[in-house]
C-alpha atoms as a PDB file:
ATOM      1  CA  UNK A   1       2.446 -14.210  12.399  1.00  0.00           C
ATOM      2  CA  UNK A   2       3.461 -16.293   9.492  1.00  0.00           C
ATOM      3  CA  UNK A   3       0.861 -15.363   7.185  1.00  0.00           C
ATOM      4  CA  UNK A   4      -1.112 -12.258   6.517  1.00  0.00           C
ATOM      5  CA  UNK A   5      -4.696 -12.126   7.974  1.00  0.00           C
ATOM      6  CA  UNK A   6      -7.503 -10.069   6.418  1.00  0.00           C
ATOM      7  CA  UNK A   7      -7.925  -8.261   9.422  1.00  0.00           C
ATOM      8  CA  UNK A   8     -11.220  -6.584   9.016  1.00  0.00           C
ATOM      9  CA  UNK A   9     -14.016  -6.451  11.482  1.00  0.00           C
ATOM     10  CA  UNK A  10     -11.566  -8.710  13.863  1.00  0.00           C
ATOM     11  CA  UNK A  11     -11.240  -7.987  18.042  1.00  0.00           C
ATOM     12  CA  UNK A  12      -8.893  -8.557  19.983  1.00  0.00           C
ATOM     13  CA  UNK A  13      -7.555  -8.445  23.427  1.00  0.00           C
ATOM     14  CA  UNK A  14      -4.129  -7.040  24.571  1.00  0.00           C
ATOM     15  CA  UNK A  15      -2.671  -7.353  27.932  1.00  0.00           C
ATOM     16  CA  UNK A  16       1.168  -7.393  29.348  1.00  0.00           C
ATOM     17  CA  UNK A  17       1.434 -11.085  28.294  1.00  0.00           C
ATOM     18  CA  UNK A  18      -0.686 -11.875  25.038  1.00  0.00           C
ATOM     19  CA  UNK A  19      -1.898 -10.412  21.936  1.00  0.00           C
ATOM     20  CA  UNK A  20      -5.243 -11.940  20.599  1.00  0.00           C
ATOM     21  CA  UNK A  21      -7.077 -11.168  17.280  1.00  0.00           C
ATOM     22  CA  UNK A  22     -10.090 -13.460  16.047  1.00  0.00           C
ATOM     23  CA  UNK A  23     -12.462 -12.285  13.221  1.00  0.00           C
ATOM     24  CA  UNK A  24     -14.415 -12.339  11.330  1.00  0.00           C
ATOM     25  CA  UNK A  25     -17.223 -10.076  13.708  1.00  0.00           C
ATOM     26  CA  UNK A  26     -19.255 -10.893  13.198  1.00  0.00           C
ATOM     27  CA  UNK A  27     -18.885 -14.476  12.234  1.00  0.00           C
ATOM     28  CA  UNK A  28     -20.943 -16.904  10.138  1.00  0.00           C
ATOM     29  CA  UNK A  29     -19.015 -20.154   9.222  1.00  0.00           C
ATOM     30  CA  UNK A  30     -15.198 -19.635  10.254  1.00  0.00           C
ATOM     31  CA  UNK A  31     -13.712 -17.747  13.339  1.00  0.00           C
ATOM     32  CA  UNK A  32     -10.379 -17.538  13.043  1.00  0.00           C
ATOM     33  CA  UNK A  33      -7.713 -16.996  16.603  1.00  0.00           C
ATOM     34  CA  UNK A  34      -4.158 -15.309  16.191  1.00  0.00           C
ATOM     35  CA  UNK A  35      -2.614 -15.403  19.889  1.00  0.00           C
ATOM     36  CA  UNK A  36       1.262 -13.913  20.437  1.00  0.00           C
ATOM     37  CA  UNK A  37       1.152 -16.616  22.808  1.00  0.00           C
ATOM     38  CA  UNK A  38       0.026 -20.539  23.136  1.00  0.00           C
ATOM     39  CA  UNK A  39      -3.666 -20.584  24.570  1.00  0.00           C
ATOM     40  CA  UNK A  40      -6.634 -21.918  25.024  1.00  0.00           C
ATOM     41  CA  UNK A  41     -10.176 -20.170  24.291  1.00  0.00           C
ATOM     42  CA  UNK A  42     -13.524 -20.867  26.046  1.00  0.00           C
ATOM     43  CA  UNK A  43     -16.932 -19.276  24.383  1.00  0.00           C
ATOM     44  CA  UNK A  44     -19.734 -19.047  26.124  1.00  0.00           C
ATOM     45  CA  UNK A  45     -23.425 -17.334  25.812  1.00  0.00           C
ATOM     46  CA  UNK A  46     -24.165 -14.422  27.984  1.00  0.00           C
ATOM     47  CA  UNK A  47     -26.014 -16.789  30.312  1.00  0.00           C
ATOM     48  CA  UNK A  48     -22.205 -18.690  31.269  1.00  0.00           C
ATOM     49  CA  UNK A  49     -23.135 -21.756  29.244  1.00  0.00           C
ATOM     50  CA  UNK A  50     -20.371 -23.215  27.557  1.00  0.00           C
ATOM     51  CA  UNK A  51     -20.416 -23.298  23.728  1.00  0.00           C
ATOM     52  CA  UNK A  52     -16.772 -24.548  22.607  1.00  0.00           C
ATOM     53  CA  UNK A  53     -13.863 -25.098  24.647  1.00  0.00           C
ATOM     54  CA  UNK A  54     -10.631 -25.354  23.296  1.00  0.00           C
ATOM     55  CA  UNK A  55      -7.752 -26.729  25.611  1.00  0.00           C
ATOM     56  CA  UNK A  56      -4.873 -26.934  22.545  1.00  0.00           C
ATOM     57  CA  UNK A  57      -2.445 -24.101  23.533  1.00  0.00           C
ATOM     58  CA  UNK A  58      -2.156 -22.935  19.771  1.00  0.00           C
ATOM     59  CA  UNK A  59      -1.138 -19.624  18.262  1.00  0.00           C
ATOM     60  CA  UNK A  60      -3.788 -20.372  15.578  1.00  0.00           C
ATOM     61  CA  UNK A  61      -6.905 -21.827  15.339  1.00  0.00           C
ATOM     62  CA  UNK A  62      -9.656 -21.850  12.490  1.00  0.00           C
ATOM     63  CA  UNK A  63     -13.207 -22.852  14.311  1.00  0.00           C
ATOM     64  CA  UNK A  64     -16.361 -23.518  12.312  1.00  0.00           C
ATOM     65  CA  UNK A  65     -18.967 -21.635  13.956  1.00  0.00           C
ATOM     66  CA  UNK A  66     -21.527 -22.669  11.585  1.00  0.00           C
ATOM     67  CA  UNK A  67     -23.709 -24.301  14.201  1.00  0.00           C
ATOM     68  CA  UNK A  68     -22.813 -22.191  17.091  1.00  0.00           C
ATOM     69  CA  UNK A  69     -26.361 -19.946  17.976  1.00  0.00           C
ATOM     70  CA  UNK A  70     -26.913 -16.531  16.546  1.00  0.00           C
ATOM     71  CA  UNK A  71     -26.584 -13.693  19.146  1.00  0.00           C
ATOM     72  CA  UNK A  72     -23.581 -12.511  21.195  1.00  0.00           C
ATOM     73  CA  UNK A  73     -21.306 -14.700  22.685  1.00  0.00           C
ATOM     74  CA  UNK A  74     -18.081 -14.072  24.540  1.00  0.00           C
ATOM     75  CA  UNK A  75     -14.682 -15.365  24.191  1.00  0.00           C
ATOM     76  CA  UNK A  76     -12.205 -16.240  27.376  1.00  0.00           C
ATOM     77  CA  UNK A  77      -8.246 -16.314  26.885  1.00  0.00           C
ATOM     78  CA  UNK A  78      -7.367 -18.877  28.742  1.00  0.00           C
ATOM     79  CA  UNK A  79      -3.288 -19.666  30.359  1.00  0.00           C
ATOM     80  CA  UNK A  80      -1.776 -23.366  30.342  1.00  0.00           C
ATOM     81  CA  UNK A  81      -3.481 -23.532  34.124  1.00  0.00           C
ATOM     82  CA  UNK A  82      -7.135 -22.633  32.499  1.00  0.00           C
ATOM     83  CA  UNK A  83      -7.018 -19.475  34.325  1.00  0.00           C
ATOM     84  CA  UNK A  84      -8.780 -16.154  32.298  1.00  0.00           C
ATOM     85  CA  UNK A  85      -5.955 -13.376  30.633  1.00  0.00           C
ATOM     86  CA  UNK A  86      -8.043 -10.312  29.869  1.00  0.00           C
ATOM     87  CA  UNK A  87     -11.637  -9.842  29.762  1.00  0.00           C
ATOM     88  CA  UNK A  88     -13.649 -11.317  27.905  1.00  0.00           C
ATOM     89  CA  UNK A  89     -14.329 -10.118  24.349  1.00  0.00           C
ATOM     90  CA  UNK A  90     -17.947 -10.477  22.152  1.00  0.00           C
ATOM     91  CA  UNK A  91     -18.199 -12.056  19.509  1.00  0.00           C
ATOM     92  CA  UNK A  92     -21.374 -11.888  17.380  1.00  0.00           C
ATOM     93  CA  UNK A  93     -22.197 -14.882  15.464  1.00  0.00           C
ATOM     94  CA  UNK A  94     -24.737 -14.202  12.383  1.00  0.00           C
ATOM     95  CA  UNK A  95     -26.695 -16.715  10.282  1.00  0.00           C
END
């Protein structure tokens, strides 16, 4: 990664073809995404309803969270053909 990250309290999800850290967790105002590879993240609540969807294929992304909904939500790794790497990881959001 080109910078350093404060690392603390982040999650992540490792599999054979991607790396991915996000933190703060939990969150309040910025979530930030560190992928070893380009892609997309989908967060939903725990009932499947879609809270942010983000189809650029970045290796970083800073998301303000500030008016997501308190409570645990879930992040999905998405590949270029929108199909899930991993399982899904929680994220709790706190206001």
């Amino acid at each position: 990664y080109p910078a350093p990250v404060d690392t603390t309290g982040t999650t992540g999800i490792e599999t054979n073809d991607v790396d991915l850290r996000f933190g703060p967790n939990p969150a309040d105002h910025i979530l930030f995404i560190r992928s070893s590879t380009p892609s997309s993240i989908r967060v939903t609540d725990l009932s499947g309803r879609t809270i942010f969807s983000g189809s650029e294929h970045q290796l970083h992304q800073d998301i303000d969270v500030s008016a997501w909904p308190s409570g645990i939500l879930l992040i999905h790794l998405l590949n270029a053909n929108g199909e899930p790497m991993g399982s899904p990881q929680r994220l709790h959001i706190r206001h």
